[in-house]
Protein backbone atom coordinates (compact mmCIF):
# COMPACT_ATOMS: atom_id res chain seq x y z
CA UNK A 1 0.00 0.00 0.00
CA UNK A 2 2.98 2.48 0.72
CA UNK A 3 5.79 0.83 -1.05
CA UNK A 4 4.92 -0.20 -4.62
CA UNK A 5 3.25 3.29 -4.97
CA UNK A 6 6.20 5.44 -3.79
CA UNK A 7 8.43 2.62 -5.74
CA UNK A 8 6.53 2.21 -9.07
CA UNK A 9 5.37 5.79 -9.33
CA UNK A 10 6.78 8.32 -7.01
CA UNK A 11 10.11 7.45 -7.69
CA UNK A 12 9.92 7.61 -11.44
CA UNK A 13 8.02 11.25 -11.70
CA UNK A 14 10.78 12.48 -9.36
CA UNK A 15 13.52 10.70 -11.79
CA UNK A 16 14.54 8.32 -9.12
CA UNK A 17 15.81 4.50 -9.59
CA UNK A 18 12.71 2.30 -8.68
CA UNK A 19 11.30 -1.02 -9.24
CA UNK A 20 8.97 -0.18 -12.63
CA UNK A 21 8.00 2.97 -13.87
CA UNK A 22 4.22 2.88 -14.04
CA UNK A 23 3.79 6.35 -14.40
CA UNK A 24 3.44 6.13 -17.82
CA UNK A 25 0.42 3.71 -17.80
CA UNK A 26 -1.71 6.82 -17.48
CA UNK A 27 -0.67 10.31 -18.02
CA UNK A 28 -3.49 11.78 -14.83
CA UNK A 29 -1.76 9.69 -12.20
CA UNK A 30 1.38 10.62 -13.09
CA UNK A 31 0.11 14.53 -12.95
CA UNK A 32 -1.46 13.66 -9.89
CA UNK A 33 1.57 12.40 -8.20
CA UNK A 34 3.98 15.22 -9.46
CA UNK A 35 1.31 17.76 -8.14
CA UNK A 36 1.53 16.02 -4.82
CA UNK A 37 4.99 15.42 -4.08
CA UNK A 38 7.15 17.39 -6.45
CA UNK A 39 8.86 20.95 -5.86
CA UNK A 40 8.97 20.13 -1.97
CA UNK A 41 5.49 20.66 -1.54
CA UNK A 42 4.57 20.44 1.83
CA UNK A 43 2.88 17.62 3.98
CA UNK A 44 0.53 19.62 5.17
CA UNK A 45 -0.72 20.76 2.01
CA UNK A 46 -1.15 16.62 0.87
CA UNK A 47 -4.96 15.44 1.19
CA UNK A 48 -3.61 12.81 3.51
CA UNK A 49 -2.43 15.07 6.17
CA UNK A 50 -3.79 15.26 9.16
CA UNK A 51 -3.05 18.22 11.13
CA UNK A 52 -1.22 17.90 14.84
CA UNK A 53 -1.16 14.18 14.02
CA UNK A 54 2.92 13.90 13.32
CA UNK A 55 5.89 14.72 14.91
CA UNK A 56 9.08 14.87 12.85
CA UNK A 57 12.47 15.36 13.10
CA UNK A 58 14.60 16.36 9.55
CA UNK A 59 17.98 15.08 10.66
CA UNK A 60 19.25 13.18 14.30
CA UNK A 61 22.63 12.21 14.68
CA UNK A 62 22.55 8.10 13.62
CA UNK A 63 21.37 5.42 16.53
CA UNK A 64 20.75 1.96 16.61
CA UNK A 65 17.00 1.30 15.80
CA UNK A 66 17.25 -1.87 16.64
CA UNK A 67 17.99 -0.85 20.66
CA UNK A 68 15.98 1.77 22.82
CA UNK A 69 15.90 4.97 21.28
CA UNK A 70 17.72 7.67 23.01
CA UNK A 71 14.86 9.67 25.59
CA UNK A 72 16.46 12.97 23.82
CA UNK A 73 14.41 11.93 20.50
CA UNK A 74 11.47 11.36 22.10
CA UNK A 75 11.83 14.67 23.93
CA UNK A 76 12.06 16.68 20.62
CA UNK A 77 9.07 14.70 19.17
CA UNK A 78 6.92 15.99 21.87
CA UNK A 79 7.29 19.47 21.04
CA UNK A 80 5.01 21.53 18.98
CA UNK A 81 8.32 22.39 17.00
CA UNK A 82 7.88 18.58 15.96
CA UNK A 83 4.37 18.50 14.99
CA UNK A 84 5.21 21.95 12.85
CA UNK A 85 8.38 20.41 11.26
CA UNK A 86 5.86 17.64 10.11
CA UNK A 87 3.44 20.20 8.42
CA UNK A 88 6.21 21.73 6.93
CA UNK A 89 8.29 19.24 5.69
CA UNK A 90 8.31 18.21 1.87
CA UNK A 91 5.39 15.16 1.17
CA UNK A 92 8.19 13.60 0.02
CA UNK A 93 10.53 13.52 2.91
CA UNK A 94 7.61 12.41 5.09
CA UNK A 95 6.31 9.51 2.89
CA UNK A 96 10.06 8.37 2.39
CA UNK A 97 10.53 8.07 6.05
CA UNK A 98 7.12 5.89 6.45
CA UNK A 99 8.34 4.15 3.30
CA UNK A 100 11.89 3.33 4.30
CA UNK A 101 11.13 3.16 8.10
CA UNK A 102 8.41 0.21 7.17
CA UNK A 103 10.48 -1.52 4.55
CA UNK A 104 14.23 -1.68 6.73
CA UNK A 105 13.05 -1.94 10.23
CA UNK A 106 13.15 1.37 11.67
CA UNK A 107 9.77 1.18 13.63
CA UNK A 108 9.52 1.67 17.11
CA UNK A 109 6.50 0.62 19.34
CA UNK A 110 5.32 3.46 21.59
CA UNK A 111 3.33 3.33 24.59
CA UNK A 112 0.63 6.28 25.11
CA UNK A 113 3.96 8.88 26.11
CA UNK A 114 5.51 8.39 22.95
CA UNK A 115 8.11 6.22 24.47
CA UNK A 116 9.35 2.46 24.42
CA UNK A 117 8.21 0.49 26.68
CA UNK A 118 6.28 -2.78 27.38
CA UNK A 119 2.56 -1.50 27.77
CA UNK A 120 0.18 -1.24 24.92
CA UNK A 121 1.56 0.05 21.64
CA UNK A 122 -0.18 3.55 21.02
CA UNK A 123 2.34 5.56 18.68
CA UNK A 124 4.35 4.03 16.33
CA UNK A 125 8.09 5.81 15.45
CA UNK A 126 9.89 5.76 12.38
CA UNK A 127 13.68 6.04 11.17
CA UNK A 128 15.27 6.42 8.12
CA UNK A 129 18.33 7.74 6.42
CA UNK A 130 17.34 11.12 4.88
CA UNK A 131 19.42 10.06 1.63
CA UNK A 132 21.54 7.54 0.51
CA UNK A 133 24.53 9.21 0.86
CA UNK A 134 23.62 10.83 4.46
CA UNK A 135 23.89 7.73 6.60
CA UNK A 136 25.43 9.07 9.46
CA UNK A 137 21.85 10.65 10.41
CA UNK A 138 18.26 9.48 10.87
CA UNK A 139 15.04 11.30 10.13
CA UNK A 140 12.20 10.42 12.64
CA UNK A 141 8.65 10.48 12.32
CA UNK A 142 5.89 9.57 14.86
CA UNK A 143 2.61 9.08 14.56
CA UNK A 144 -0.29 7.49 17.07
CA UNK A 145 -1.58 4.02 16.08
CA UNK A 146 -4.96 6.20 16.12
CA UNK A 147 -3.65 8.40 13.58
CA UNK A 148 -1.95 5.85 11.68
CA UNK A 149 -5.04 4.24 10.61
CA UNK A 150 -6.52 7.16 9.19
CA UNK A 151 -3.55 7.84 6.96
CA UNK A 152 -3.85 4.48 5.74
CA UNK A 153 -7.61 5.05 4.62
CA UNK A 154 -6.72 8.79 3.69
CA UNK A 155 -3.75 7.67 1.42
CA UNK A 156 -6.03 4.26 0.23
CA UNK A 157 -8.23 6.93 -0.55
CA UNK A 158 -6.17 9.10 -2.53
CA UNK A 159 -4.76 6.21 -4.08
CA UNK A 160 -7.98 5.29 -5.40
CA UNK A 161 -9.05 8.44 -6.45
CA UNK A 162 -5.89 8.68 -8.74
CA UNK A 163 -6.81 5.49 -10.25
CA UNK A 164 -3.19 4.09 -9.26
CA UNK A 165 -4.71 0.80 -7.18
CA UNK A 166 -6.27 -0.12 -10.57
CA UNK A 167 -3.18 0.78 -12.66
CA UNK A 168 -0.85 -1.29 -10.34
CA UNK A 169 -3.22 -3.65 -10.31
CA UNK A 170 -4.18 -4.74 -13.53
CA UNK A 171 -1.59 -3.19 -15.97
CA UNK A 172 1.67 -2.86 -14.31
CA UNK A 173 4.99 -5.19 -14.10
CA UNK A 174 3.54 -8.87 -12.73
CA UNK A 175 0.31 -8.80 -14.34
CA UNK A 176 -0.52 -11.94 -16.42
CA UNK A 177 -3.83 -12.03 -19.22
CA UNK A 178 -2.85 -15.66 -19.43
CA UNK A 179 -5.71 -17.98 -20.62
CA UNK A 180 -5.39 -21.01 -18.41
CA UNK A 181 -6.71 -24.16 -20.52
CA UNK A 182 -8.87 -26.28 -18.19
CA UNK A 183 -8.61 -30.49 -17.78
């Protein structure tokens, strides 16, 4: 739902390496994707934005995501500076961060403070290197479970609306019009 879109269409209107470039399968989700995430066009200006929601941090000296955060992130991503940054921030740099976050591993489970622990997960964090050749920092993003799953039906939303979910779905790299002979 996140990573074949940003891979097989966000990638390739920016003139990134992806997977496929599907953007050409139709010209008005291509348009629709440049409009959205090209020229550093901010988050909060994306129809799946939801105001107050994030927290983000553009650049954190590097950690291991794989141990307990350091408290001093979780700190920053409780201030309103955070939830601005995440308003502010290019769509891109955001949905990279839930892309690459999801795909290597850097997810944190939160409890209802924002901060690791064992009780119930309520926020979910996210880490990511804020380019390939910038490894020695991290860019975080935070989110409540809450608020999580209404990106997910904003962006399935949006997604629809473009007409990518059929585009992926029926014309793009792996699809088969095979005519299966039956015994």
């Amino acid at each position: 739902m996140l990573v074949l879109p940003m891979e097989r269409l966000f990638k390739p209107v920016l003139r990134k390496a992806g997977v496929a470039d599907d953007s050409k399968l139709d010209e008005a989700v291509g348009d629709r994707v440049r409009a959205t995430f090209a020229a550093g066009r901010p988050f909060q200006e994306a129809d799946f934005y939801e105001n107050k929601a994030w927290s983000y941090i553009d650049a954190t000296k590097k950690f291991s995501v794989a141990e307990v955060w350091p408290n001093a992130i979780f700190d920053q991503l409780d201030t309103p500076e955070a939830s601005d940054a995440a308003g502010a921030a290019p769509t891109a740099n955001i949905l990279e961060c839930l892309r690459n976050g999801l795909s290597h591993g850097g997810v944190a489970y939160l409890d209802r403070l924002g901060r690791q622990s064992e009780d119930t997960t309520n926020m979910l964090g996210f880490a990511a290197y804020p380019a390939f050749n910038r490894r020695d920092e991290l860019r975080i993003l935070r989110i409540s479970v809450d608020g999580y799953q209404r990106f997910l039906a904003t962006w399935s939303r949006w997604l629809a609306d473009c007409g990518i979910d059929d585009k992926l779905a029926h014309e793009g790299p792996g699809w088969f019009d095979v005519d299966v002979a039956s015994d």
